[in-house]
PDB file of N, CA and C in Angstrom:
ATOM      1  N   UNK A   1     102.124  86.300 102.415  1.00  0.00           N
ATOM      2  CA  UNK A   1     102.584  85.302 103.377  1.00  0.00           C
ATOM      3  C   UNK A   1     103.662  84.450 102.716  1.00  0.00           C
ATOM      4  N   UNK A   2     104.418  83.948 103.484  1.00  0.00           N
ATOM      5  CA  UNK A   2     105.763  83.600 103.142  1.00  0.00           C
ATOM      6  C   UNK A   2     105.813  81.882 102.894  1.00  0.00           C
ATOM      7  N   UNK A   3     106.019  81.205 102.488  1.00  0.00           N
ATOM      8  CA  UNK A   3     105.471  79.631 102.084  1.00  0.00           C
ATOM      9  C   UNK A   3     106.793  78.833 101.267  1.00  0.00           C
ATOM     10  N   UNK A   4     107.348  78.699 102.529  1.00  0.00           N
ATOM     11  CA  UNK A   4     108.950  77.886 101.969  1.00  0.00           C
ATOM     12  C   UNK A   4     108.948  77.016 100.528  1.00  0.00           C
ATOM     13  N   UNK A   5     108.220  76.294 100.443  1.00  0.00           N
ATOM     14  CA  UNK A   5     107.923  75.473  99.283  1.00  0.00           C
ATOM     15  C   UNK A   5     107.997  76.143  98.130  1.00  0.00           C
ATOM     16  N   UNK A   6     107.113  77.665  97.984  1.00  0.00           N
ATOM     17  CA  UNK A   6     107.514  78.600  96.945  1.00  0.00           C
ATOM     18  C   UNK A   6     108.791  79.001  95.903  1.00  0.00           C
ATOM     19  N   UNK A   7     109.636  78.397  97.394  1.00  0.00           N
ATOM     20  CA  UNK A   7     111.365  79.409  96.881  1.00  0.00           C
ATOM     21  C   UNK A   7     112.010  77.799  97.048  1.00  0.00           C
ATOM     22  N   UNK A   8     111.457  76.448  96.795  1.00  0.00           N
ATOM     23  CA  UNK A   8     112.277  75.423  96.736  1.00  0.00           C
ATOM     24  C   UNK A   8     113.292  75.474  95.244  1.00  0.00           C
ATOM     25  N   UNK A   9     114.141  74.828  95.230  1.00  0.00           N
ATOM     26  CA  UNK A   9     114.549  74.884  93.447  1.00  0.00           C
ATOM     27  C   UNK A   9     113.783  74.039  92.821  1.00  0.00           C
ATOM     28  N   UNK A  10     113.735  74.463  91.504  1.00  0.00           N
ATOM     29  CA  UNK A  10     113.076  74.049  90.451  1.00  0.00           C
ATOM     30  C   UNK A  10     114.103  72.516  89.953  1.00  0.00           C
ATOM     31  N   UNK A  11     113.460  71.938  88.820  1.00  0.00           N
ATOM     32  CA  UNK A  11     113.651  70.693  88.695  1.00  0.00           C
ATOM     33  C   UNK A  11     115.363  71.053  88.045  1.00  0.00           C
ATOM     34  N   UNK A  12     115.224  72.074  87.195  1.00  0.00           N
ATOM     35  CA  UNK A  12     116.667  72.255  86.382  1.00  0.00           C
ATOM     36  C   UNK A  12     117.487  73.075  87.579  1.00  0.00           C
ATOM     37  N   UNK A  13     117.779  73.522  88.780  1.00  0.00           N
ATOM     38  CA  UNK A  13     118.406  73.861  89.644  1.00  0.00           C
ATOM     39  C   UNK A  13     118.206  75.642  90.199  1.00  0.00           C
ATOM     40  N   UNK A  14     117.076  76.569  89.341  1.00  0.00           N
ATOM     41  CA  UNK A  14     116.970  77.283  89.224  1.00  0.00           C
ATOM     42  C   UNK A  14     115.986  77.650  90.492  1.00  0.00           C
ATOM     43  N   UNK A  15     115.683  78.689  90.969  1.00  0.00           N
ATOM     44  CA  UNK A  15     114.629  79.115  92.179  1.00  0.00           C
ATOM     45  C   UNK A  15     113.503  80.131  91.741  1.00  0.00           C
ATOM     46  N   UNK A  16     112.331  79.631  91.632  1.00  0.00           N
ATOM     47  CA  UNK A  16     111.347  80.444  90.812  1.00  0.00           C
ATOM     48  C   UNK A  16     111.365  81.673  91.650  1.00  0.00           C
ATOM     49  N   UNK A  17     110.776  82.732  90.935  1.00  0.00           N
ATOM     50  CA  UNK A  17     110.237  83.768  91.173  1.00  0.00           C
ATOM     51  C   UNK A  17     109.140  83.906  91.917  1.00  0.00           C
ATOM     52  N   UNK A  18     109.468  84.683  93.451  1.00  0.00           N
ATOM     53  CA  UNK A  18     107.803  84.963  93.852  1.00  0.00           C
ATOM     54  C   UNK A  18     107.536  85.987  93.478  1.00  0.00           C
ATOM     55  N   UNK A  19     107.429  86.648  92.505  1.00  0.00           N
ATOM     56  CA  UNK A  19     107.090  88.234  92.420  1.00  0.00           C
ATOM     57  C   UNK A  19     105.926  88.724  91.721  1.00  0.00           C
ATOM     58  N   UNK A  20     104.845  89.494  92.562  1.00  0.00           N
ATOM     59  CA  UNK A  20     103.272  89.632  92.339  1.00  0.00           C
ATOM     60  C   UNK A  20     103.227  89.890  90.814  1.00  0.00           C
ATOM     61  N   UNK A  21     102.798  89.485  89.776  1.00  0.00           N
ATOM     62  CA  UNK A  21     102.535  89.831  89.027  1.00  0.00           C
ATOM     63  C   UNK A  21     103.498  88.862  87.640  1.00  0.00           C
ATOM     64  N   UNK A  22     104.246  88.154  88.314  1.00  0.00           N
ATOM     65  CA  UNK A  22     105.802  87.474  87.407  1.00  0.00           C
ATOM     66  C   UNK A  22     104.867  86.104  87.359  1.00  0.00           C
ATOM     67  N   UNK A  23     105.144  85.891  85.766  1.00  0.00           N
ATOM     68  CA  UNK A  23     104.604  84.321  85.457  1.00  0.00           C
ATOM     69  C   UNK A  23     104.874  83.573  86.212  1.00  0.00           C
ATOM     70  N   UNK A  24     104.203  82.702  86.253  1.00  0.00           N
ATOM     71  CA  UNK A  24     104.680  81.648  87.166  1.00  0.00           C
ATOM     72  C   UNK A  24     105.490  80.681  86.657  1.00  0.00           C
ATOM     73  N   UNK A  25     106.529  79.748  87.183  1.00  0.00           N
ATOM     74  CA  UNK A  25     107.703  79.385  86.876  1.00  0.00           C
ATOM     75  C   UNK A  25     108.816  80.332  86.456  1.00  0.00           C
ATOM     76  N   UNK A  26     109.098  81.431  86.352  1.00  0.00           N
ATOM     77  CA  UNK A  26     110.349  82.390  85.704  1.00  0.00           C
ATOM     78  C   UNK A  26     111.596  82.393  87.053  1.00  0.00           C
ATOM     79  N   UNK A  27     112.434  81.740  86.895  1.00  0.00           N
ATOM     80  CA  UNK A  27     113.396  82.036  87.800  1.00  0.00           C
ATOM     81  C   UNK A  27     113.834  83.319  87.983  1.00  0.00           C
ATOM     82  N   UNK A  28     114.489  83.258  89.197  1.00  0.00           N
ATOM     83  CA  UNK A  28     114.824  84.771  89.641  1.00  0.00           C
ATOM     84  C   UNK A  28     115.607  85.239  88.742  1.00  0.00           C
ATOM     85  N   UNK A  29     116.314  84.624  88.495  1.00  0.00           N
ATOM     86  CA  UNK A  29     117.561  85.029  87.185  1.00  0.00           C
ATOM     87  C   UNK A  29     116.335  86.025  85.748  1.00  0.00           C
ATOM     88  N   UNK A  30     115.635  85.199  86.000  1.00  0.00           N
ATOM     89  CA  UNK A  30     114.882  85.888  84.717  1.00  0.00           C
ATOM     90  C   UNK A  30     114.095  86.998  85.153  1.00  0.00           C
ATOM     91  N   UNK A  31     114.012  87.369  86.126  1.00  0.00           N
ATOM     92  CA  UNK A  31     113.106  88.562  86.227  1.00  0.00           C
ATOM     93  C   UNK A  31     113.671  89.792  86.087  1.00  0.00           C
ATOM     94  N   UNK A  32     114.694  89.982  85.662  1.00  0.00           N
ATOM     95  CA  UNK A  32     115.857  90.925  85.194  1.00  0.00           C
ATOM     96  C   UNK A  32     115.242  91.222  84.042  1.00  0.00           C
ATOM     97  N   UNK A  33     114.780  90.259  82.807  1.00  0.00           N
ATOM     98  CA  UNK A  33     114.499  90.253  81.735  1.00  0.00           C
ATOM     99  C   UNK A  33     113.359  90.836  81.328  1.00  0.00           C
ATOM    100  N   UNK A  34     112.758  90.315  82.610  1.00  0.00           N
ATOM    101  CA  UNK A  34     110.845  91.023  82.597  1.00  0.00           C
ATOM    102  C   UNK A  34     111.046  92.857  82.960  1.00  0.00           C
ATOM    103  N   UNK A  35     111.830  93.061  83.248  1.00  0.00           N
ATOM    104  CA  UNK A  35     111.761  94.715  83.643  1.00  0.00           C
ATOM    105  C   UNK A  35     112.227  95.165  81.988  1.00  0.00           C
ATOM    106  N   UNK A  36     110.920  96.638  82.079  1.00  0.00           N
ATOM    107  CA  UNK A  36     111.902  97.496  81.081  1.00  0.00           C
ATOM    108  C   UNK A  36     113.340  97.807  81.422  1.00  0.00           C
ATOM    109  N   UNK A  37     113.911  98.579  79.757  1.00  0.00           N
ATOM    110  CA  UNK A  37     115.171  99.239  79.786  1.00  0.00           C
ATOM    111  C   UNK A  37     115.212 100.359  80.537  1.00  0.00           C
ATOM    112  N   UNK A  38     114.300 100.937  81.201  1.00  0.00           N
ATOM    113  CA  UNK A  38     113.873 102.041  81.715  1.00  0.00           C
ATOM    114  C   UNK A  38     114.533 101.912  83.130  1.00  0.00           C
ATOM    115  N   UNK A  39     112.982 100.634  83.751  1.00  0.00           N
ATOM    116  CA  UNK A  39     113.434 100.071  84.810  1.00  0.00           C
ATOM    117  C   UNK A  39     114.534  99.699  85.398  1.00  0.00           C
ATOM    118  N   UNK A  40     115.001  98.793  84.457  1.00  0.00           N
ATOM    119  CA  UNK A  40     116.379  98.595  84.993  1.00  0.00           C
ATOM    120  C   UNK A  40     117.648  99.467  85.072  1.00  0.00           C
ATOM    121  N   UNK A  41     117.632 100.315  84.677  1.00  0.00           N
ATOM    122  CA  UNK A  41     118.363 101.715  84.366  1.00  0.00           C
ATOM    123  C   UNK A  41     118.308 102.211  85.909  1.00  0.00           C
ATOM    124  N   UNK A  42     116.695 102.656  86.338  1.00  0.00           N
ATOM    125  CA  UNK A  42     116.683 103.241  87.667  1.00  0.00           C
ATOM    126  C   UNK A  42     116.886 102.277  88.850  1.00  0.00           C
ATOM    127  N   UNK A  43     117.034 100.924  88.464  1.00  0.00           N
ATOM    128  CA  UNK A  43     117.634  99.805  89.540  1.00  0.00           C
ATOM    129  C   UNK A  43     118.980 100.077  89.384  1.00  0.00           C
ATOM    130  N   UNK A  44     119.509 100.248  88.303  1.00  0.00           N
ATOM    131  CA  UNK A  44     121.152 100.200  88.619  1.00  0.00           C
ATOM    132  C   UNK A  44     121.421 101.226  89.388  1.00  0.00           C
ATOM    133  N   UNK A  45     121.060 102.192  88.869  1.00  0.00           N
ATOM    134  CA  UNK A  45     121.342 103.380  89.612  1.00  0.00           C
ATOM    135  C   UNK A  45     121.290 103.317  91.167  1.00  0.00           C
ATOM    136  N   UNK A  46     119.759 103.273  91.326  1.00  0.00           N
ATOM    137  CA  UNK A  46     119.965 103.178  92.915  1.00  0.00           C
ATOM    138  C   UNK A  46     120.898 102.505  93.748  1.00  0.00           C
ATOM    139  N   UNK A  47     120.875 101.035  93.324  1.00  0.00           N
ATOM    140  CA  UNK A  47     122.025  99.944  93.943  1.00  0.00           C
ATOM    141  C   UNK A  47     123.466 100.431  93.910  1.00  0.00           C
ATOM    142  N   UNK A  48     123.811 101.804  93.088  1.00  0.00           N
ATOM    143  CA  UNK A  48     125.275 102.553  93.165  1.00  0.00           C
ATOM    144  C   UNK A  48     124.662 103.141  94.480  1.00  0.00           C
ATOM    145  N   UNK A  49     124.223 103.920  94.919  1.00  0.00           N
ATOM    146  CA  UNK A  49     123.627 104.498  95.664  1.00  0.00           C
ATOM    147  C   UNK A  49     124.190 104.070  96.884  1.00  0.00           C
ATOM    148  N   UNK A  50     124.706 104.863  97.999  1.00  0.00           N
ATOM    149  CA  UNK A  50     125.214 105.243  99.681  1.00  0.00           C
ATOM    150  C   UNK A  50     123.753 104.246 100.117  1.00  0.00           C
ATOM    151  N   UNK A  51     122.431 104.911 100.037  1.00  0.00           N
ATOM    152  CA  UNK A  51     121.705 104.188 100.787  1.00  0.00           C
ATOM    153  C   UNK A  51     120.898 102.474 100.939  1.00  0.00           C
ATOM    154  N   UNK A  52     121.851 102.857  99.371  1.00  0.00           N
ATOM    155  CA  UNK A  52     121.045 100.780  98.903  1.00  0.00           C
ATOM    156  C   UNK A  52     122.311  99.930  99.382  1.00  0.00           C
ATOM    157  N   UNK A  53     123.729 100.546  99.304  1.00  0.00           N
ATOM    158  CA  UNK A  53     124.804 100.236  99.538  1.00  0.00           C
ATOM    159  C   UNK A  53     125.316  99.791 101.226  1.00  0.00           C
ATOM    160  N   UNK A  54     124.212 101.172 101.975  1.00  0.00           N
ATOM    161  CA  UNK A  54     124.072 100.448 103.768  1.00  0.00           C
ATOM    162  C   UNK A  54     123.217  99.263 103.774  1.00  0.00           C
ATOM    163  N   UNK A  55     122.028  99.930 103.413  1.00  0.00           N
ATOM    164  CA  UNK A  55     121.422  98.613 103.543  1.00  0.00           C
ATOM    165  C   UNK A  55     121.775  97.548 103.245  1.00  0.00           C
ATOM    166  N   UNK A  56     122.025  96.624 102.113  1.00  0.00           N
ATOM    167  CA  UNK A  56     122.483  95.974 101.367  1.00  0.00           C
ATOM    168  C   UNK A  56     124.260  95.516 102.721  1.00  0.00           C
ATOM    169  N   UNK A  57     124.500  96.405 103.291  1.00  0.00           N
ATOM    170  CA  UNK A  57     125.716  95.723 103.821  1.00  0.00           C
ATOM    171  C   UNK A  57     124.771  95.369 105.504  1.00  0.00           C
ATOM    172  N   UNK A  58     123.647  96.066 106.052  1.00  0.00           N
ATOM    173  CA  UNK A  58     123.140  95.548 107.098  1.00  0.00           C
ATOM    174  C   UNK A  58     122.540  94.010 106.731  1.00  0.00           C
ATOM    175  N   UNK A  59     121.622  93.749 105.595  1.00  0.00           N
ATOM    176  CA  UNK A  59     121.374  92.764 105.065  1.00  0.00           C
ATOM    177  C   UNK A  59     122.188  91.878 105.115  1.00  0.00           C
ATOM    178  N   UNK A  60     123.087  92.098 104.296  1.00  0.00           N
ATOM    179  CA  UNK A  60     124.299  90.867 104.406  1.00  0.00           C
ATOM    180  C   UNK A  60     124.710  90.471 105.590  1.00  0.00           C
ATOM    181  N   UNK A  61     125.373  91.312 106.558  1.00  0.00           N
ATOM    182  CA  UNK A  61     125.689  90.616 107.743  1.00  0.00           C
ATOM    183  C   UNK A  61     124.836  90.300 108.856  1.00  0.00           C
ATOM    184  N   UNK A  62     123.371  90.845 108.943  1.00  0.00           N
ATOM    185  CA  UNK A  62     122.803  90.575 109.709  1.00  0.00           C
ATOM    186  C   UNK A  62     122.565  88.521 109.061  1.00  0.00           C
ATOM    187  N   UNK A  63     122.499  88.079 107.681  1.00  0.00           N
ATOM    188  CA  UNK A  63     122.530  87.223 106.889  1.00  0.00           C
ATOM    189  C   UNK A  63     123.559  86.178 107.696  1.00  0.00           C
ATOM    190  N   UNK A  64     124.795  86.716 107.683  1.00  0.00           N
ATOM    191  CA  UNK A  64     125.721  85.715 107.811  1.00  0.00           C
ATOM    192  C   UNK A  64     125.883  85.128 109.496  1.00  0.00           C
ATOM    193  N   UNK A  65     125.434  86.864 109.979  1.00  0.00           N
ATOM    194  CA  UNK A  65     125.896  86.554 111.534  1.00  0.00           C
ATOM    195  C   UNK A  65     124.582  85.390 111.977  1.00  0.00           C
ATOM    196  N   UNK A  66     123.241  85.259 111.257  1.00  0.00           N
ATOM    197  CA  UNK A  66     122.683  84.344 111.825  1.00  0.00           C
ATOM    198  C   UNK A  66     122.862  83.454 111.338  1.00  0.00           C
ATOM    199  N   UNK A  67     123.201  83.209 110.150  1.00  0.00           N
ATOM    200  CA  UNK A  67     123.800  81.602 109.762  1.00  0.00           C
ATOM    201  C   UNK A  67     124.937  80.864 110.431  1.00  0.00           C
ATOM    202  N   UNK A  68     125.767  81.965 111.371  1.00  0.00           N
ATOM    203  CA  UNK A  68     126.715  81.246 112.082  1.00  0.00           C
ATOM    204  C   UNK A  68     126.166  81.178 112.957  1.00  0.00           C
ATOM    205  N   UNK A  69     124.976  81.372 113.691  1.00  0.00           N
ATOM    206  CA  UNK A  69     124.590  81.366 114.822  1.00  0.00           C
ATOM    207  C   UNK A  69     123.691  79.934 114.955  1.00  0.00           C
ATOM    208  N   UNK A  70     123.268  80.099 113.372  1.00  0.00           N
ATOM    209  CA  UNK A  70     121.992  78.470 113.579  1.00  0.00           C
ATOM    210  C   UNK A  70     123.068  77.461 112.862  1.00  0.00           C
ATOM    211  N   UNK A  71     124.125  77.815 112.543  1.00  0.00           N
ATOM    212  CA  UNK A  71     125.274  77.095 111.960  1.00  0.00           C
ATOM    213  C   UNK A  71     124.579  75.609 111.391  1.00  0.00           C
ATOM    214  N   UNK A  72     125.173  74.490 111.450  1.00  0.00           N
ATOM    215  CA  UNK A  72     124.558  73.730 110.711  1.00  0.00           C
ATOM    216  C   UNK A  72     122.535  73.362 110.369  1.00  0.00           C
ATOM    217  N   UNK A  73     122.317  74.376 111.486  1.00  0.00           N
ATOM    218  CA  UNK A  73     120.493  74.072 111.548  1.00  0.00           C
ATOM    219  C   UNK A  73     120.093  75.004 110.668  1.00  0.00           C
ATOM    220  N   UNK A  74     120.883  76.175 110.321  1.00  0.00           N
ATOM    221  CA  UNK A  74     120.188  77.279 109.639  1.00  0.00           C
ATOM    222  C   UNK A  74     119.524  76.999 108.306  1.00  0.00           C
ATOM    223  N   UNK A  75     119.463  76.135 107.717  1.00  0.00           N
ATOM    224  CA  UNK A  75     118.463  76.052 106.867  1.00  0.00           C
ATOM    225  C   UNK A  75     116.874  75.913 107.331  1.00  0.00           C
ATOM    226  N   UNK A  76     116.432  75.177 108.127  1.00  0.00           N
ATOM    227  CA  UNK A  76     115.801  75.038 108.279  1.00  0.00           C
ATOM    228  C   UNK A  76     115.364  76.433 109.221  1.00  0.00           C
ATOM    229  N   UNK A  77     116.183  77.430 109.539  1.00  0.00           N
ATOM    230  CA  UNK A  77     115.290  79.020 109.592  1.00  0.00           C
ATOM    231  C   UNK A  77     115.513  79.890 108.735  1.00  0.00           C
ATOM    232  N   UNK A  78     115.519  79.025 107.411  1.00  0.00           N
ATOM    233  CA  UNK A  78     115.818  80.145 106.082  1.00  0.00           C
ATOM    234  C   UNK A  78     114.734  81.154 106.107  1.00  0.00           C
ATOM    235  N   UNK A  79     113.566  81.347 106.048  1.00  0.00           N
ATOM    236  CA  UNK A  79     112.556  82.199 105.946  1.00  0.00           C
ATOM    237  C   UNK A  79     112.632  83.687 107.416  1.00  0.00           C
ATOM    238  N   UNK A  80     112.953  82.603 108.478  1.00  0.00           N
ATOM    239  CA  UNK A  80     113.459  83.804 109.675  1.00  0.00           C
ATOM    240  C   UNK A  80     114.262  84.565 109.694  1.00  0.00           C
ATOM    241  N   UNK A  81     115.544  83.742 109.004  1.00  0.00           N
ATOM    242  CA  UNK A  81     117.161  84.247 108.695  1.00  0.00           C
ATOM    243  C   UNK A  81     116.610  85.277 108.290  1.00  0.00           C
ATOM    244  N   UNK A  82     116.224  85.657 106.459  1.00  0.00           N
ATOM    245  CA  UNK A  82     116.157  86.288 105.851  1.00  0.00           C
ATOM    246  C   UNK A  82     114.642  87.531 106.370  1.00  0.00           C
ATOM    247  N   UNK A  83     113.937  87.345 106.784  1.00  0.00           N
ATOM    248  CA  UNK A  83     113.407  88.237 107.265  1.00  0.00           C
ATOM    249  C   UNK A  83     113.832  89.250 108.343  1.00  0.00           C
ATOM    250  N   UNK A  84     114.767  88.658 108.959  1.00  0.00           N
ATOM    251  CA  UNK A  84     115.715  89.243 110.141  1.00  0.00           C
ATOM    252  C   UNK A  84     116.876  90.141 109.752  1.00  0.00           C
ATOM    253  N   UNK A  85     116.987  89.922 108.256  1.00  0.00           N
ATOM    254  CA  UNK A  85     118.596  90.223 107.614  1.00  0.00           C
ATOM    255  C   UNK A  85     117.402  91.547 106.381  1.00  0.00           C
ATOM    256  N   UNK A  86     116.245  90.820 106.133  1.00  0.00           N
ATOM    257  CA  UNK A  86     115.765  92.283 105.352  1.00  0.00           C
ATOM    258  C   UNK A  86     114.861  93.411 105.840  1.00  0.00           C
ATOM    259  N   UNK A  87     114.472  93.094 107.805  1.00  0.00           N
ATOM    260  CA  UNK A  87     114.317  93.945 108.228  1.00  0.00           C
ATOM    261  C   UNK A  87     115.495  94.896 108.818  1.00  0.00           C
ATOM    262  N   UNK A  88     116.635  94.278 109.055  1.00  0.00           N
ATOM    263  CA  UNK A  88     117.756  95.028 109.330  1.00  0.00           C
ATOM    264  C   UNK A  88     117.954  96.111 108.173  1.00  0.00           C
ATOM    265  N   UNK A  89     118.069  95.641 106.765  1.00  0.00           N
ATOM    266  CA  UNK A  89     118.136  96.626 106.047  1.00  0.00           C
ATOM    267  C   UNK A  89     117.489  97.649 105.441  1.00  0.00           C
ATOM    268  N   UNK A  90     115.786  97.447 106.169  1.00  0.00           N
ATOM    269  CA  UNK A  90     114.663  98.407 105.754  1.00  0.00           C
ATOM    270  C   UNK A  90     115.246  99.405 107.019  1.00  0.00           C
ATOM    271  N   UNK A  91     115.661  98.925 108.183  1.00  0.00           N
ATOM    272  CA  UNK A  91     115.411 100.142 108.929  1.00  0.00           C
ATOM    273  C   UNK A  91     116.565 100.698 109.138  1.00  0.00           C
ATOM    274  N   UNK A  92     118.171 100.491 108.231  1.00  0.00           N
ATOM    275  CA  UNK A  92     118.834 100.977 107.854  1.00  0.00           C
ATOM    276  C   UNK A  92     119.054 102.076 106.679  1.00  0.00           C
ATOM    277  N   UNK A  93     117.881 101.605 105.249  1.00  0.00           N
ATOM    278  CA  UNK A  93     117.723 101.995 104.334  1.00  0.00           C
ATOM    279  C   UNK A  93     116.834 103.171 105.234  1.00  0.00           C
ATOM    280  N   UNK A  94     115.901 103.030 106.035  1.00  0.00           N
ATOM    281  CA  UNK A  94     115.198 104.278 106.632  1.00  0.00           C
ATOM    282  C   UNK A  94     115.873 105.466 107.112  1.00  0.00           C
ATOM    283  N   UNK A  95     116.740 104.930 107.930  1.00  0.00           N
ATOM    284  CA  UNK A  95     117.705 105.445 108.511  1.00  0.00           C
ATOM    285  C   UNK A  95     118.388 106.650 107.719  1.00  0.00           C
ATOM    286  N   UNK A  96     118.909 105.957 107.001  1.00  0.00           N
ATOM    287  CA  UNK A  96     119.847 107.105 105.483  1.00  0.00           C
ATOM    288  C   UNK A  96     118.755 107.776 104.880  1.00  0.00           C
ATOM    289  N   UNK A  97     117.704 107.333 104.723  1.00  0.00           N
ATOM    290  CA  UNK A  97     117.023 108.426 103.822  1.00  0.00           C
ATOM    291  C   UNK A  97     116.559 109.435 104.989  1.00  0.00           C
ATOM    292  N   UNK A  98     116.416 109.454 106.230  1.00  0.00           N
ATOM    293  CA  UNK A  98     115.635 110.211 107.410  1.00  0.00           C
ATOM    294  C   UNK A  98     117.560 111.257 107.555  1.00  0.00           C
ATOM    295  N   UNK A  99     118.098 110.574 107.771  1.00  0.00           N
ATOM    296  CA  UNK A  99     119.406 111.544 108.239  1.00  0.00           C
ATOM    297  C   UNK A  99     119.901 112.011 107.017  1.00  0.00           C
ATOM    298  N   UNK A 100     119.586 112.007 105.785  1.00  0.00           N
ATOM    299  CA  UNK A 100     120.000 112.592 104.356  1.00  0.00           C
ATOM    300  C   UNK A 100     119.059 113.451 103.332  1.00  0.00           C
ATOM    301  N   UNK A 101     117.938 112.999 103.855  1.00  0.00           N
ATOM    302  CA  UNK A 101     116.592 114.414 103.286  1.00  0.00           C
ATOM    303  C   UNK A 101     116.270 113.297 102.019  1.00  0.00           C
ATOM    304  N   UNK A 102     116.774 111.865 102.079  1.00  0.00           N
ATOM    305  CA  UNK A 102     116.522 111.531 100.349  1.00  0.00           C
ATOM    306  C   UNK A 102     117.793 110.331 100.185  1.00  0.00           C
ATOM    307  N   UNK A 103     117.538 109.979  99.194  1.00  0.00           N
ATOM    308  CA  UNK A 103     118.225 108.369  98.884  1.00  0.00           C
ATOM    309  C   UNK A 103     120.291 109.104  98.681  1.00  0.00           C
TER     310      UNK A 103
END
């Protein structure tokens, strides 16, 4: 469950980490650090990737087109925004892997 207060910034300007299993307090910036060399190897990779690359562009604009839409209110539907902008890109990312046999 999703709990705005979670993703407030931290005292030094940073935005903690919600991620199951990530210490608590580690900014997002740092959870780069917590993955193996392994891991992060098969993150780069994918993010070159046609299908992380649609998604990732449905995300974004589904992102922007509702921030112009709640224009100065949109903060206060940050949690909707972004659920709206990362279901656009799950069922884009679906999309490419269903019409491509694979990522």
């Amino acid at each position: 469950m999703y709990v705005a207060a979670d993703h407030d910034l931290q005292a030094d300007g940073t935005r903690p980490c919600r991620t199951p299993g990530h210490p608590k307090g580690v900014p997002c910036a740092g959870c780069w650090r917590l993955l193996s060399p392994e891991h992060r190897k098969a993150i780069q990779e994918e993010r070159e990737g046609e299908a992380f690359r649609a998604a990732w562009g449905a995300f974004f604009m589904t992102l922007l087109d509702a921030q112009a839409a709640f224009g100065d209110s949109a903060p206060a539907f940050f949690s909707d925004i972004h659920e709206s902008a990362l279901a656009s890109a799950l069922i884009t990312y679906r999309q490419h892997v269903a019409d491509t046999g694979g990522f």
